[in-house]
Protein backbone atom coordinates (compact mmCIF):
# COMPACT_ATOMS: atom_id res chain seq x y z
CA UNK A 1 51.83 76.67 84.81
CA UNK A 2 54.76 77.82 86.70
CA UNK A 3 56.67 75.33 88.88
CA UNK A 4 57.84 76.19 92.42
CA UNK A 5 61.02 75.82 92.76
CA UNK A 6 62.91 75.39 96.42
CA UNK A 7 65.66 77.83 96.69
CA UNK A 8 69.25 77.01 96.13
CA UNK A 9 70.97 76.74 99.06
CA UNK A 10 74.66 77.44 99.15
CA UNK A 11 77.16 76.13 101.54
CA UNK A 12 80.31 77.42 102.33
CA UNK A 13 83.70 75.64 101.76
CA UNK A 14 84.59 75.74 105.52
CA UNK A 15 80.92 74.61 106.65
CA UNK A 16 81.46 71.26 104.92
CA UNK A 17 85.04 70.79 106.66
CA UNK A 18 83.72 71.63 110.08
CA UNK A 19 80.89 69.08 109.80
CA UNK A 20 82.78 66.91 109.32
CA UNK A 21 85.98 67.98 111.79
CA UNK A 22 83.22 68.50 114.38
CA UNK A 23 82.48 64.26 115.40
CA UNK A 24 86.10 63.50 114.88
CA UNK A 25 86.46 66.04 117.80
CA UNK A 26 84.12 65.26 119.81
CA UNK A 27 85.41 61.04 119.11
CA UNK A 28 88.70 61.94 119.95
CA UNK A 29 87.93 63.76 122.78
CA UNK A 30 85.36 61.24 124.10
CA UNK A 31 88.51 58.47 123.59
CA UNK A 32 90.85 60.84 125.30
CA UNK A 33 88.49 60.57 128.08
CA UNK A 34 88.12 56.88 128.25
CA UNK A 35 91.72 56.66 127.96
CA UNK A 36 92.69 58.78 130.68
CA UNK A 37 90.81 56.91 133.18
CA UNK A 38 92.29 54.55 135.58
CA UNK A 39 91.65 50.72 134.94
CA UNK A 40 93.30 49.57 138.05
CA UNK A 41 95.26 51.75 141.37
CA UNK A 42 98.47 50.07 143.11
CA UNK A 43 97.49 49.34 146.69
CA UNK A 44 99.94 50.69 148.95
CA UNK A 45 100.23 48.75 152.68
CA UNK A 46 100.71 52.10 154.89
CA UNK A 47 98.80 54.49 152.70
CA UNK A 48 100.02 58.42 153.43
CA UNK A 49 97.56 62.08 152.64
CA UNK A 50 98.78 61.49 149.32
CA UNK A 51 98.01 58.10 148.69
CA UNK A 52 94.86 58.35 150.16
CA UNK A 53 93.57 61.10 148.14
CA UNK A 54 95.22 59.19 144.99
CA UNK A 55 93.36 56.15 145.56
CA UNK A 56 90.10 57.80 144.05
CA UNK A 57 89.78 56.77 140.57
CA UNK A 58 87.80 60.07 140.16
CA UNK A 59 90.59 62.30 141.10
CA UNK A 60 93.12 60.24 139.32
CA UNK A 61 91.27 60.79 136.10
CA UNK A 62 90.55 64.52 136.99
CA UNK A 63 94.30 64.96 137.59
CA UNK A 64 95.44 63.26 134.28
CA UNK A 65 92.61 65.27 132.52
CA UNK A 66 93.42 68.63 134.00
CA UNK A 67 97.85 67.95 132.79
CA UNK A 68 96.44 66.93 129.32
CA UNK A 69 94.25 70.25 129.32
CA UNK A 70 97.45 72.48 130.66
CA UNK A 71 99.85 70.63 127.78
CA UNK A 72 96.90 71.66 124.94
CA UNK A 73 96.77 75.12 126.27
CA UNK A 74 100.28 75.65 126.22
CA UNK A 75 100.42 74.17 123.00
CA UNK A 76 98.00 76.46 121.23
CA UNK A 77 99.15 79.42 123.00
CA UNK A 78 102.76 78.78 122.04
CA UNK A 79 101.22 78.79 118.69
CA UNK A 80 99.21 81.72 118.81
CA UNK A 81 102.51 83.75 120.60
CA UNK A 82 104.37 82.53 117.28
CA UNK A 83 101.85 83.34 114.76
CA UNK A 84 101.08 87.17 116.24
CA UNK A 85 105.17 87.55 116.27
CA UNK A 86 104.98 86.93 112.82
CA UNK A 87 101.75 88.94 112.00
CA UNK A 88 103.77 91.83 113.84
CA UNK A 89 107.02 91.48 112.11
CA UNK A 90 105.15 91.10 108.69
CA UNK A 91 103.55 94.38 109.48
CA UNK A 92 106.34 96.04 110.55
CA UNK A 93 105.17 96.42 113.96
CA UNK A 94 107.32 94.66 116.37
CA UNK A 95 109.68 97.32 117.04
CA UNK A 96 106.91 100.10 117.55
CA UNK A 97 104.54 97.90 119.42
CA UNK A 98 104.97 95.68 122.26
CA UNK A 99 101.73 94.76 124.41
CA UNK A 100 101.31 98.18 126.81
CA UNK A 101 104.27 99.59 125.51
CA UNK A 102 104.06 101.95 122.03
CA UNK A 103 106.58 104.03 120.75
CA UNK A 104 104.98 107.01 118.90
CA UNK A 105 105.43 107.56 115.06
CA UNK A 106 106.50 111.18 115.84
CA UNK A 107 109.48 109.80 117.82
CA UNK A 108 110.35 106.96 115.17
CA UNK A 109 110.47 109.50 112.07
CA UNK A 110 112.75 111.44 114.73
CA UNK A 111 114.74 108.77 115.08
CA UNK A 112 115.06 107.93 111.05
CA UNK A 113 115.36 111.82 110.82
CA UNK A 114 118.72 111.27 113.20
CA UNK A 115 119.40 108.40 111.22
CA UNK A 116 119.62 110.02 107.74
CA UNK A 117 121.50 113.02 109.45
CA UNK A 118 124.91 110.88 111.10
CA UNK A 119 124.79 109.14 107.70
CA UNK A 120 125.42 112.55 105.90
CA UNK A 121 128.22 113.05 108.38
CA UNK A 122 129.59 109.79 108.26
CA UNK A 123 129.88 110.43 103.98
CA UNK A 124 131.37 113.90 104.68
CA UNK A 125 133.58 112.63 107.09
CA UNK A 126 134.20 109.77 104.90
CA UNK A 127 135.36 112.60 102.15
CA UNK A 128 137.38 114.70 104.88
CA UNK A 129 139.24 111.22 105.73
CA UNK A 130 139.96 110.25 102.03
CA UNK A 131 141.49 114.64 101.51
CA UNK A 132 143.63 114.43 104.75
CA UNK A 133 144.83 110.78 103.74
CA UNK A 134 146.25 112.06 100.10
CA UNK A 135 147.70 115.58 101.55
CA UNK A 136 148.84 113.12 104.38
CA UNK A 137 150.91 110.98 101.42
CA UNK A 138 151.64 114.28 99.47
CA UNK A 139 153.51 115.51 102.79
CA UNK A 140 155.03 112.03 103.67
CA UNK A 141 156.74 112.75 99.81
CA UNK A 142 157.94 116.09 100.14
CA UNK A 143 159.41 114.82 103.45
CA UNK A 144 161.17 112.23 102.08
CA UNK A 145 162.53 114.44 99.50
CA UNK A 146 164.11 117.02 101.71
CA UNK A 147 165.67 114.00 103.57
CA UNK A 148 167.32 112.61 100.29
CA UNK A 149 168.58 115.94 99.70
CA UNK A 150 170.09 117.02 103.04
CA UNK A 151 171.56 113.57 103.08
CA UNK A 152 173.10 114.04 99.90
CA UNK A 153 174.33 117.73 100.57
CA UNK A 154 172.78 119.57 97.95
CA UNK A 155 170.94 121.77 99.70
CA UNK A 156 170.24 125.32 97.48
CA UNK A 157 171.02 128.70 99.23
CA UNK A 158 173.64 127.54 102.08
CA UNK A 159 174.99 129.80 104.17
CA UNK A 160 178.47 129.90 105.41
């Protein structure tokens, strides 16, 4: 006879980890909650708008829970605005692409085109610098040689 056998069921690594994240979320959130409300409210002997509308444990809790909200969403997006710089500047796309703003690959190989170009001149120039600096010595030496020899009066050909 030929058993029946149930199929294998497999689970995924990250299933296992969110059943089990899952309740310590929804704990700590459910603690959050309890610990965010009021126990007790000052009284206040000539209440204002303010005070009045404070005095509602309700609102009091609402208010703490709504800063604690804003302080996790800034968190996560600061986190997500520092992740997707990095992504970016792994990929090499920060300078092209910013939000709206793209520049296009044509203009980019232009630019590296441009690039490549005033580095060529810069060498040459380099090169024409180095020439005119030794004929600028060679000169400086001749120079100083016809000075030594008018100073010392022995100049060839003179004319009376």
């Amino acid at each position: 006879m030929s058993e029946l056998r149930a199929p294998k069921t497999r689970t995924k690594p990250g299933s296992t980890a969110l059943f089990l994240l899952l309740p310590i979320c929804i704990v700590g959130l459910v603690l959050l909650a309890k610990g965010l409300y009021p126990a007790d409210l000052p009284s206040v002997k000539d209440p204002d708008f303010i005070d009045t509308t404070f005095d509602n444990r309700a609102v009091l809790w609402a208010a703490r829970l709504l800063l604690v909200s804003a302080a996790a969403v800034l968190v996560f997006g600061g986190f997500f605005i520092m992740i997707s710089i990095g992504m970016r500047v792994n990929n090499e796309e920060w300078l092209r692409r910013a939000g709206p703003f793209e520049v296009s690959e044509i203009n980019v190989k232009e630019i590296e085109g441009q690039l490549d170009r005033w580095h060529t001149a810069t060498l040459v120039g380099q090169e024409e610098v180095a020439d005119l600096t030794e004929r600028l010595e060679k000169a400086d030496e001749l120079i100083e040689r016809f000075r030594t020899a008018f100073a010392s009066g022995s100049i060839v050909g003179r004319e009376h």
